[in-house]
PDB file of N, CA and C in Angstrom:
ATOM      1  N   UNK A   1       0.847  -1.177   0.000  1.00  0.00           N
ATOM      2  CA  UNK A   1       0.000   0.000   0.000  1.00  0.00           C
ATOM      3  C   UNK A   1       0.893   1.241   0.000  1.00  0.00           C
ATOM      4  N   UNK A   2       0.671   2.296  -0.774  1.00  0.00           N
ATOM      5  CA  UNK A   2       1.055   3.511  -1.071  1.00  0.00           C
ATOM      6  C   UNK A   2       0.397   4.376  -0.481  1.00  0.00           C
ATOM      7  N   UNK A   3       0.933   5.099   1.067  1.00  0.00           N
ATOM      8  CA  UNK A   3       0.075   6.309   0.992  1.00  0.00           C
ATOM      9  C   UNK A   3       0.920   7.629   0.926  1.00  0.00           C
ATOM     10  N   UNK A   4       0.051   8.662   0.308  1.00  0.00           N
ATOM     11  CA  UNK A   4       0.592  10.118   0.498  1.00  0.00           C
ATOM     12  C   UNK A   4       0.097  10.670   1.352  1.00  0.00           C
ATOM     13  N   UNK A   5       0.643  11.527   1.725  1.00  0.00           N
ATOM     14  CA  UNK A   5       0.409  12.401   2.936  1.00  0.00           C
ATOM     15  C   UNK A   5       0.762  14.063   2.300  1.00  0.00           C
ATOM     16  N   UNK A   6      -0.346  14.479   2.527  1.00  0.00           N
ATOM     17  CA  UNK A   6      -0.023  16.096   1.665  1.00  0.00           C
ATOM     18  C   UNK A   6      -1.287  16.967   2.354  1.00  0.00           C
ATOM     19  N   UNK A   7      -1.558  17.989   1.740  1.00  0.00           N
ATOM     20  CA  UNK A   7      -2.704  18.813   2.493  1.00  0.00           C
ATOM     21  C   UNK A   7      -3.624  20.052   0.723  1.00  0.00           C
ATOM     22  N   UNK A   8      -4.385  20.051   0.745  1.00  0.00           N
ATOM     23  CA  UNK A   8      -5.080  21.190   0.151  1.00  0.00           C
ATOM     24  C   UNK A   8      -4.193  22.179  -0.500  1.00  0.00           C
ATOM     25  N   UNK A   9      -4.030  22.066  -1.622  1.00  0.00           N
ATOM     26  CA  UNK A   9      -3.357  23.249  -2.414  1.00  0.00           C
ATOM     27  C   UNK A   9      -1.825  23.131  -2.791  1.00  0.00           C
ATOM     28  N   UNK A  10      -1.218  22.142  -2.489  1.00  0.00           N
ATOM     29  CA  UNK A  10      -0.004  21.842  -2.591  1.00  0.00           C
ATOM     30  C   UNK A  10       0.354  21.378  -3.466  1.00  0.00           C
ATOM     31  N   UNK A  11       0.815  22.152  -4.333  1.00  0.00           N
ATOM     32  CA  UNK A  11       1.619  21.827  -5.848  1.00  0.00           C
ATOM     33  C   UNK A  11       2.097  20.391  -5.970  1.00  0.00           C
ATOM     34  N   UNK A  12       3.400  20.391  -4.742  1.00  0.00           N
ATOM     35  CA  UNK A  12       3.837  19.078  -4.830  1.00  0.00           C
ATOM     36  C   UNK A  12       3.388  18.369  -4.759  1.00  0.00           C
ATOM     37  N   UNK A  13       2.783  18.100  -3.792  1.00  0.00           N
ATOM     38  CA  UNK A  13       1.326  16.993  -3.949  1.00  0.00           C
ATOM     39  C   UNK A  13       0.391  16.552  -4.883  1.00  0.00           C
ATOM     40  N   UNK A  14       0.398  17.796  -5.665  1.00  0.00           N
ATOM     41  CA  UNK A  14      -0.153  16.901  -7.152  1.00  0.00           C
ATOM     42  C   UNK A  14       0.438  16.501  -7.888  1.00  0.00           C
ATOM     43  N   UNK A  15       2.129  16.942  -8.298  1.00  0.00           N
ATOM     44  CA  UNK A  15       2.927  16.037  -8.768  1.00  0.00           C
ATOM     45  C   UNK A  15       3.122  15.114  -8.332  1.00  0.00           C
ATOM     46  N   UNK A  16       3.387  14.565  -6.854  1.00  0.00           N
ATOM     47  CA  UNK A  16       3.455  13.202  -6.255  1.00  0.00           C
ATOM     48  C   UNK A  16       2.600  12.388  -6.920  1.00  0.00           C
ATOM     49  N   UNK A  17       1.061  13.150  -6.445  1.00  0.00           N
ATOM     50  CA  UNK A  17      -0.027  12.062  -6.546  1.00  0.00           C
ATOM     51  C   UNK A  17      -0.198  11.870  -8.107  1.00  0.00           C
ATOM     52  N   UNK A  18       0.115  12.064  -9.097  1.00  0.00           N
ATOM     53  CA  UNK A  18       0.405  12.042 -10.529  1.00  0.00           C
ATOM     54  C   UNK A  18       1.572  10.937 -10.642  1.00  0.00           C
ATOM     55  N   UNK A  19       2.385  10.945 -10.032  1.00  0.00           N
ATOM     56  CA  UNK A  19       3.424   9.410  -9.779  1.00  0.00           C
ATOM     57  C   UNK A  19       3.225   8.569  -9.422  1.00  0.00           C
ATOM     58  N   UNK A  20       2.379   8.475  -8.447  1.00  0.00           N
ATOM     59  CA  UNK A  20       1.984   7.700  -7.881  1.00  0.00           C
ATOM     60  C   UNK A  20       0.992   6.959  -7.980  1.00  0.00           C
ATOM     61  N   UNK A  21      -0.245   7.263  -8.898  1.00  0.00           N
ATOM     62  CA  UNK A  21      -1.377   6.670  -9.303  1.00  0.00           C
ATOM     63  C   UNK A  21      -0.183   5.828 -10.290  1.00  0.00           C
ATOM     64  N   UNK A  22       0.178   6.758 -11.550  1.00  0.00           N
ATOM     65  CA  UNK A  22       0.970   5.863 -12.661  1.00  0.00           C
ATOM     66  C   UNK A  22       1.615   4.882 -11.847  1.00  0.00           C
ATOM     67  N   UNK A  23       2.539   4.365 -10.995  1.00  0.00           N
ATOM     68  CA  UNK A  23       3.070   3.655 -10.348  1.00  0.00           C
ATOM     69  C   UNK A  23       2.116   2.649  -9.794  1.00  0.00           C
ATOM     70  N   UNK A  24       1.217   2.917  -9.159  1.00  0.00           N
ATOM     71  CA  UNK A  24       0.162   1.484  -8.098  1.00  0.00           C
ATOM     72  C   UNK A  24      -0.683   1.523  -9.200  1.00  0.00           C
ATOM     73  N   UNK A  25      -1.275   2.116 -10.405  1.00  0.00           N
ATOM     74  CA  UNK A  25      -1.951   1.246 -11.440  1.00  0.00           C
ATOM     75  C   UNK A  25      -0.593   0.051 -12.272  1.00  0.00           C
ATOM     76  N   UNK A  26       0.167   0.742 -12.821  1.00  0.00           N
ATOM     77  CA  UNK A  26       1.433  -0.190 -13.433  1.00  0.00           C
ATOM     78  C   UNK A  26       1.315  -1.291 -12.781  1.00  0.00           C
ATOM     79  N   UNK A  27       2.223  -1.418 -11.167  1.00  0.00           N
ATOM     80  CA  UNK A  27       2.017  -2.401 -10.283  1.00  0.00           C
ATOM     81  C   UNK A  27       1.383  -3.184  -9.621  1.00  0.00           C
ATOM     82  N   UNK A  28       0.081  -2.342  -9.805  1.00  0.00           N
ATOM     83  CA  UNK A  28      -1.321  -3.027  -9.693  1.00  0.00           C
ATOM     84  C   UNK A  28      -1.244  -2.874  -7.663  1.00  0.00           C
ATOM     85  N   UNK A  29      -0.855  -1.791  -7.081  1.00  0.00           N
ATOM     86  CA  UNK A  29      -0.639  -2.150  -5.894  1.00  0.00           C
ATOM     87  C   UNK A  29      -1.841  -0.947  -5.456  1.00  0.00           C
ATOM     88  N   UNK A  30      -2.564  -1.035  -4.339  1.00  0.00           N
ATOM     89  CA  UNK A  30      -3.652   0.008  -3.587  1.00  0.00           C
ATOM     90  C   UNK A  30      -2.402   1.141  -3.504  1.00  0.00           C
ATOM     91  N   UNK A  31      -3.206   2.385  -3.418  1.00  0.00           N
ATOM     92  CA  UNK A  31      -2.938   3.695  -2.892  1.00  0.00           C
ATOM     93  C   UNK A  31      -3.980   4.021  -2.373  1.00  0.00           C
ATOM     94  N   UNK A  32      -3.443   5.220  -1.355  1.00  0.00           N
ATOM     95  CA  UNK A  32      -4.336   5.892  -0.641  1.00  0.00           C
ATOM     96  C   UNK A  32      -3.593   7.683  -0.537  1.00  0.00           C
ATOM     97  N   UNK A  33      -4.844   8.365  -0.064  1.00  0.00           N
ATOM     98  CA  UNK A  33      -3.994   9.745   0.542  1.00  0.00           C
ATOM     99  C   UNK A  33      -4.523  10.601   1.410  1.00  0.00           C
ATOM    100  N   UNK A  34      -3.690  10.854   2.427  1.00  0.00           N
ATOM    101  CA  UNK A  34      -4.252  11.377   3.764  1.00  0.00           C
ATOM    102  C   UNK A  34      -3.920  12.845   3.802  1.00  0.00           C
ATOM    103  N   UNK A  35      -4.875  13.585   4.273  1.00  0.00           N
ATOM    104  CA  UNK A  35      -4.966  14.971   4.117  1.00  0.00           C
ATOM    105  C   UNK A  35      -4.076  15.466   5.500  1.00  0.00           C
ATOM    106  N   UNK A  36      -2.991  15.616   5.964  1.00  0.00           N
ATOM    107  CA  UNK A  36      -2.470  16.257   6.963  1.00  0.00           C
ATOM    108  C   UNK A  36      -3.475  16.953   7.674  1.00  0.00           C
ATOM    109  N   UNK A  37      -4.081  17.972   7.223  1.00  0.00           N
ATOM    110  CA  UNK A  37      -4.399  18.595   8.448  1.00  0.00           C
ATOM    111  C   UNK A  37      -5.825  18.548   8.881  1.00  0.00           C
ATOM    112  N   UNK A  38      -6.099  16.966   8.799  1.00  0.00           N
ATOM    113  CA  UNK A  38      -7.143  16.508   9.478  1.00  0.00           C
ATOM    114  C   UNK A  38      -6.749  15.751  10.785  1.00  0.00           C
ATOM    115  N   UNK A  39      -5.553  15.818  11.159  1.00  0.00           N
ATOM    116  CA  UNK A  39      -4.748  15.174  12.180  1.00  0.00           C
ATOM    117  C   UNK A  39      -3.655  16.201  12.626  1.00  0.00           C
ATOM    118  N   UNK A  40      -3.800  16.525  14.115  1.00  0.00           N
ATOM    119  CA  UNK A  40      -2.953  17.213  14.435  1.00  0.00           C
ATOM    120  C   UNK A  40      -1.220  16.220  15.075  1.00  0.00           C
ATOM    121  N   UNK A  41      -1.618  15.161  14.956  1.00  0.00           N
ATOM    122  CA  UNK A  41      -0.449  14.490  14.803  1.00  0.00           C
ATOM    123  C   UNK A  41       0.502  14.369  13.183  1.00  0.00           C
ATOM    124  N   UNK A  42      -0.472  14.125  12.334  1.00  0.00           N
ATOM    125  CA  UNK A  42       0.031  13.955  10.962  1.00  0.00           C
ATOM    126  C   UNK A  42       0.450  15.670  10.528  1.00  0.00           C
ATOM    127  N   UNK A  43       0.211  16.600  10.742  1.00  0.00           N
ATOM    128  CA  UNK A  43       0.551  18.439  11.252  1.00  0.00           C
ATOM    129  C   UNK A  43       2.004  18.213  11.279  1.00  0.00           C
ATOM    130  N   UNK A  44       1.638  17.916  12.377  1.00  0.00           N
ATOM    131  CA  UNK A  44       3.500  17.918  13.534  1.00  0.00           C
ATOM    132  C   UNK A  44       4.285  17.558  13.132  1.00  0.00           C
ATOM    133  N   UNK A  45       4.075  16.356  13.006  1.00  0.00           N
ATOM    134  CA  UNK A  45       5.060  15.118  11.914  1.00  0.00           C
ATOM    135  C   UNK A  45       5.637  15.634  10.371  1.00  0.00           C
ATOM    136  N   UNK A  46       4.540  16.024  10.095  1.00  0.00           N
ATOM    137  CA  UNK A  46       4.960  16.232   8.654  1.00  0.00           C
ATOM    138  C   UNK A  46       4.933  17.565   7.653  1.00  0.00           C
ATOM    139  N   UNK A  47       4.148  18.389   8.487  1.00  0.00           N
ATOM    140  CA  UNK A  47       4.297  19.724   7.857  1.00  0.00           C
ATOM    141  C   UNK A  47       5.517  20.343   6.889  1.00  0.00           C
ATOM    142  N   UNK A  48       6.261  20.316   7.406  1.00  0.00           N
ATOM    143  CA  UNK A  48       7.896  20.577   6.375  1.00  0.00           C
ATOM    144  C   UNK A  48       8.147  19.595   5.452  1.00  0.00           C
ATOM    145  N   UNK A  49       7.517  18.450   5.356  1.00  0.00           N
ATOM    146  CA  UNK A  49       7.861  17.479   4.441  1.00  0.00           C
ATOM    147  C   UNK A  49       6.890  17.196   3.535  1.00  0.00           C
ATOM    148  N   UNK A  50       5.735  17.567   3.619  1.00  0.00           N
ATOM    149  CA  UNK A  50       4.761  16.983   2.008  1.00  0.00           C
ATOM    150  C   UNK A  50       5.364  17.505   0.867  1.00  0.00           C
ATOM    151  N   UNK A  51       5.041  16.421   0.291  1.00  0.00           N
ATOM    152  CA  UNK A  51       4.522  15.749  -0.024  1.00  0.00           C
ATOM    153  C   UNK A  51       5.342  14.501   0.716  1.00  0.00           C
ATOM    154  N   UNK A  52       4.903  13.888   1.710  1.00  0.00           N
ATOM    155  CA  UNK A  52       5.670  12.094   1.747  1.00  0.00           C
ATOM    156  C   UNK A  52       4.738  10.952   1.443  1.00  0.00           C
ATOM    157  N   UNK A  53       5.997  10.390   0.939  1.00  0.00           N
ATOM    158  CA  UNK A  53       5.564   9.162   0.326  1.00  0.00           C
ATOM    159  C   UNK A  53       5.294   7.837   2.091  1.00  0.00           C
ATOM    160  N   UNK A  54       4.296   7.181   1.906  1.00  0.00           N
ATOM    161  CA  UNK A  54       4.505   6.080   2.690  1.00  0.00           C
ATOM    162  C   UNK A  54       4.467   4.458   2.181  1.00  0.00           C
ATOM    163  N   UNK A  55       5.388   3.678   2.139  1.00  0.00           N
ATOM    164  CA  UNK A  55       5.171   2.216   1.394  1.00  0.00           C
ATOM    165  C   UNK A  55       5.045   1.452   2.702  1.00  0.00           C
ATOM    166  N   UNK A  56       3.782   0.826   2.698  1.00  0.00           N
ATOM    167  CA  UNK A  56       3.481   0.013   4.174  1.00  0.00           C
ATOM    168  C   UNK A  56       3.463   0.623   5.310  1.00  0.00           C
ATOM    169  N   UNK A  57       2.807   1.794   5.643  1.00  0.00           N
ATOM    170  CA  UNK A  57       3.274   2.582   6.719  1.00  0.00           C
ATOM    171  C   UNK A  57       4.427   3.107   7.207  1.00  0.00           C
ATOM    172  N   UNK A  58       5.139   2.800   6.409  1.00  0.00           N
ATOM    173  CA  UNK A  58       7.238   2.778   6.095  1.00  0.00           C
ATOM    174  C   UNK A  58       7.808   4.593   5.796  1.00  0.00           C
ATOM    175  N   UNK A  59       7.971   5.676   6.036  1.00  0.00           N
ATOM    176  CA  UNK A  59       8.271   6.784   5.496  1.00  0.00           C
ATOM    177  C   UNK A  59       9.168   6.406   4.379  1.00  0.00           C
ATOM    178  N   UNK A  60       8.774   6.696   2.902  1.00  0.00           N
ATOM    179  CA  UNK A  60       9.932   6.174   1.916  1.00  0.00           C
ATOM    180  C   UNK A  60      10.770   7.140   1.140  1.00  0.00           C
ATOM    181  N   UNK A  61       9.735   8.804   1.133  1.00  0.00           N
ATOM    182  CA  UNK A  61      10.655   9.692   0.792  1.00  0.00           C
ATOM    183  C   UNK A  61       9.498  11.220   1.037  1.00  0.00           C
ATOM    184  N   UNK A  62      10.067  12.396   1.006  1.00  0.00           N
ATOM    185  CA  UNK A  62       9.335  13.467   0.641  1.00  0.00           C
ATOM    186  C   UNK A  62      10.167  14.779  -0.449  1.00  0.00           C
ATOM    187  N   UNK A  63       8.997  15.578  -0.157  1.00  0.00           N
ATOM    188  CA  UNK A  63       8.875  16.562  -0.894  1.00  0.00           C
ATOM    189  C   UNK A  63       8.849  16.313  -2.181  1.00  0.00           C
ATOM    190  N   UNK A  64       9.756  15.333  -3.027  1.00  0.00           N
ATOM    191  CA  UNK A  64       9.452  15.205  -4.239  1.00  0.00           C
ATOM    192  C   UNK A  64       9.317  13.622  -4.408  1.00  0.00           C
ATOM    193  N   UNK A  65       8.456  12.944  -5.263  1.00  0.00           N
ATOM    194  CA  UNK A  65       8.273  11.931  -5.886  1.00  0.00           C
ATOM    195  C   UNK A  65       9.318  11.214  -7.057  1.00  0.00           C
ATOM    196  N   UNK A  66      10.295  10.281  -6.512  1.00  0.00           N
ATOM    197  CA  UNK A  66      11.018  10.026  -7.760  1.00  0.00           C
ATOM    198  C   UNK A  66      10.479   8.803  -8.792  1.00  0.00           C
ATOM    199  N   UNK A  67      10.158   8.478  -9.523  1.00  0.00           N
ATOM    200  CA  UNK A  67       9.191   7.607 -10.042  1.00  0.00           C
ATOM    201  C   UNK A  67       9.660   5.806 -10.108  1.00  0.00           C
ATOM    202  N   UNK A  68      11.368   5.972 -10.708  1.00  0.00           N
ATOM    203  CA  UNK A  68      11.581   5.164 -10.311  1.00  0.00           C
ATOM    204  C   UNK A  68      11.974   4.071  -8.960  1.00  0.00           C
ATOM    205  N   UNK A  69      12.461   5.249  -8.064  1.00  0.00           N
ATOM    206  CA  UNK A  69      12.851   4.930  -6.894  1.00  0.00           C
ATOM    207  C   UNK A  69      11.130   4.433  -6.291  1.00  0.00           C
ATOM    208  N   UNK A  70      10.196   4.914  -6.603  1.00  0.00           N
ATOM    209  CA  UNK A  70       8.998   4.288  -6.097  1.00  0.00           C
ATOM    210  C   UNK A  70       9.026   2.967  -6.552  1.00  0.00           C
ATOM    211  N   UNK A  71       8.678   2.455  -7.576  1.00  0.00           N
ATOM    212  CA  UNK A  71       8.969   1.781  -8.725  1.00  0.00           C
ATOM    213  C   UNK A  71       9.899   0.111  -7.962  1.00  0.00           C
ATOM    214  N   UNK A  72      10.882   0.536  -7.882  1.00  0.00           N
ATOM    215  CA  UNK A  72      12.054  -0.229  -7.382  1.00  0.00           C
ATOM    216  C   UNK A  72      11.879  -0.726  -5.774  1.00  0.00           C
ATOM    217  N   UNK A  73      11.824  -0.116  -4.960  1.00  0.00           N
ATOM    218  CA  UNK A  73      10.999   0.363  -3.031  1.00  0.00           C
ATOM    219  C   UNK A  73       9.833  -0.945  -3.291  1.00  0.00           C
ATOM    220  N   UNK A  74       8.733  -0.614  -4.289  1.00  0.00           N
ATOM    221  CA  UNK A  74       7.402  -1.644  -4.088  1.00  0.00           C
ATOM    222  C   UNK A  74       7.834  -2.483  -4.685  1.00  0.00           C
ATOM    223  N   UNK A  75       8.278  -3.462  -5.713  1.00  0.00           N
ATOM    224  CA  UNK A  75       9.131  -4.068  -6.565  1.00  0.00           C
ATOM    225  C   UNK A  75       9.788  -4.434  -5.627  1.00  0.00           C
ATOM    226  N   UNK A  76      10.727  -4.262  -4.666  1.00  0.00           N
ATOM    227  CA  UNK A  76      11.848  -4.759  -3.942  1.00  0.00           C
ATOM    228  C   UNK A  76      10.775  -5.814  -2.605  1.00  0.00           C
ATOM    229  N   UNK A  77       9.646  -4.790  -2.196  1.00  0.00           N
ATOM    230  CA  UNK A  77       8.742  -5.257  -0.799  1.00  0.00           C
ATOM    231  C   UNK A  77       8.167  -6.323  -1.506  1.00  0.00           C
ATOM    232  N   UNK A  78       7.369  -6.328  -2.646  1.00  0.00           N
ATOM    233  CA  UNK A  78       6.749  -7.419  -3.276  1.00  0.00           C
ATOM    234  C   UNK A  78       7.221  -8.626  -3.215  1.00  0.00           C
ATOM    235  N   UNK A  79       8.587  -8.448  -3.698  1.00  0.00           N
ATOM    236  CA  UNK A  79       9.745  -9.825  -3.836  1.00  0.00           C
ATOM    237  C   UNK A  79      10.127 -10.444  -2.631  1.00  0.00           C
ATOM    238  N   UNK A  80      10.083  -9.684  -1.423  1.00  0.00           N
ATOM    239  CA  UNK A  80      10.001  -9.793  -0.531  1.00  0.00           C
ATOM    240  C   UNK A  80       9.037 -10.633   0.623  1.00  0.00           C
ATOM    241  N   UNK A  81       8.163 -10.307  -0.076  1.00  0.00           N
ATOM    242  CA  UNK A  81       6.579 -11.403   0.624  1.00  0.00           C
ATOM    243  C   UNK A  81       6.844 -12.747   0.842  1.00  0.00           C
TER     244      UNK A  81
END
C-alpha cells in the first residue's frame, strides 16, 4: 500500500499524486492519501515534508516523488513477501 500524505493546495502533492497513481496502477498495488491537516499528529510530523511518500506505513521519501525509486521500493517489498 502507497500512501501520500499532503494537504489542500499543494503543488507538490499533485505532482506526487500524478506518480503515484501511474506507479500502483502499473504495479497493480492500492494507494491511498491522507490529508495532513485533518490530524494534528500527521501536522506535527509532517508539515515541512509533504509531499511524503509512505510504502506500508514505512516513510519512503518526501517533498518530491522520484518515479523510479517508487517503482524499485514496491518491486523490492513485493519480492520480498
Amino acid at each position: 500500500m502507497i500512501t501520500l500524505l499532503g494537504k489542500p493546495g499543494c503543488h507538490l502533492c499533485d505532482d506526487a499524486r500524478a506518480v503515484i497513481e501511474r506507479v500502483a496502477r502499473d504495479l497493480d498495488v492500492p494507494w491511498e492519501e491522507r490529508d495532513i491537516t485533518r490530524s494534528e499528529r500527521d501536522t506535527e510530523l509532517y508539515w515541512e515534508q509533504i509531499p511524503v511518500t509512505l510504502i506500508n506505513g514505512v516513510q519512503h521519501d518526501f517533498w518530491r516523488v522520484d518515479e523510479q525509486r517508487l517503482r524499485d521500493a514496491v518491486r523490492a517489498l513485493r519480492s520480498s513477501l
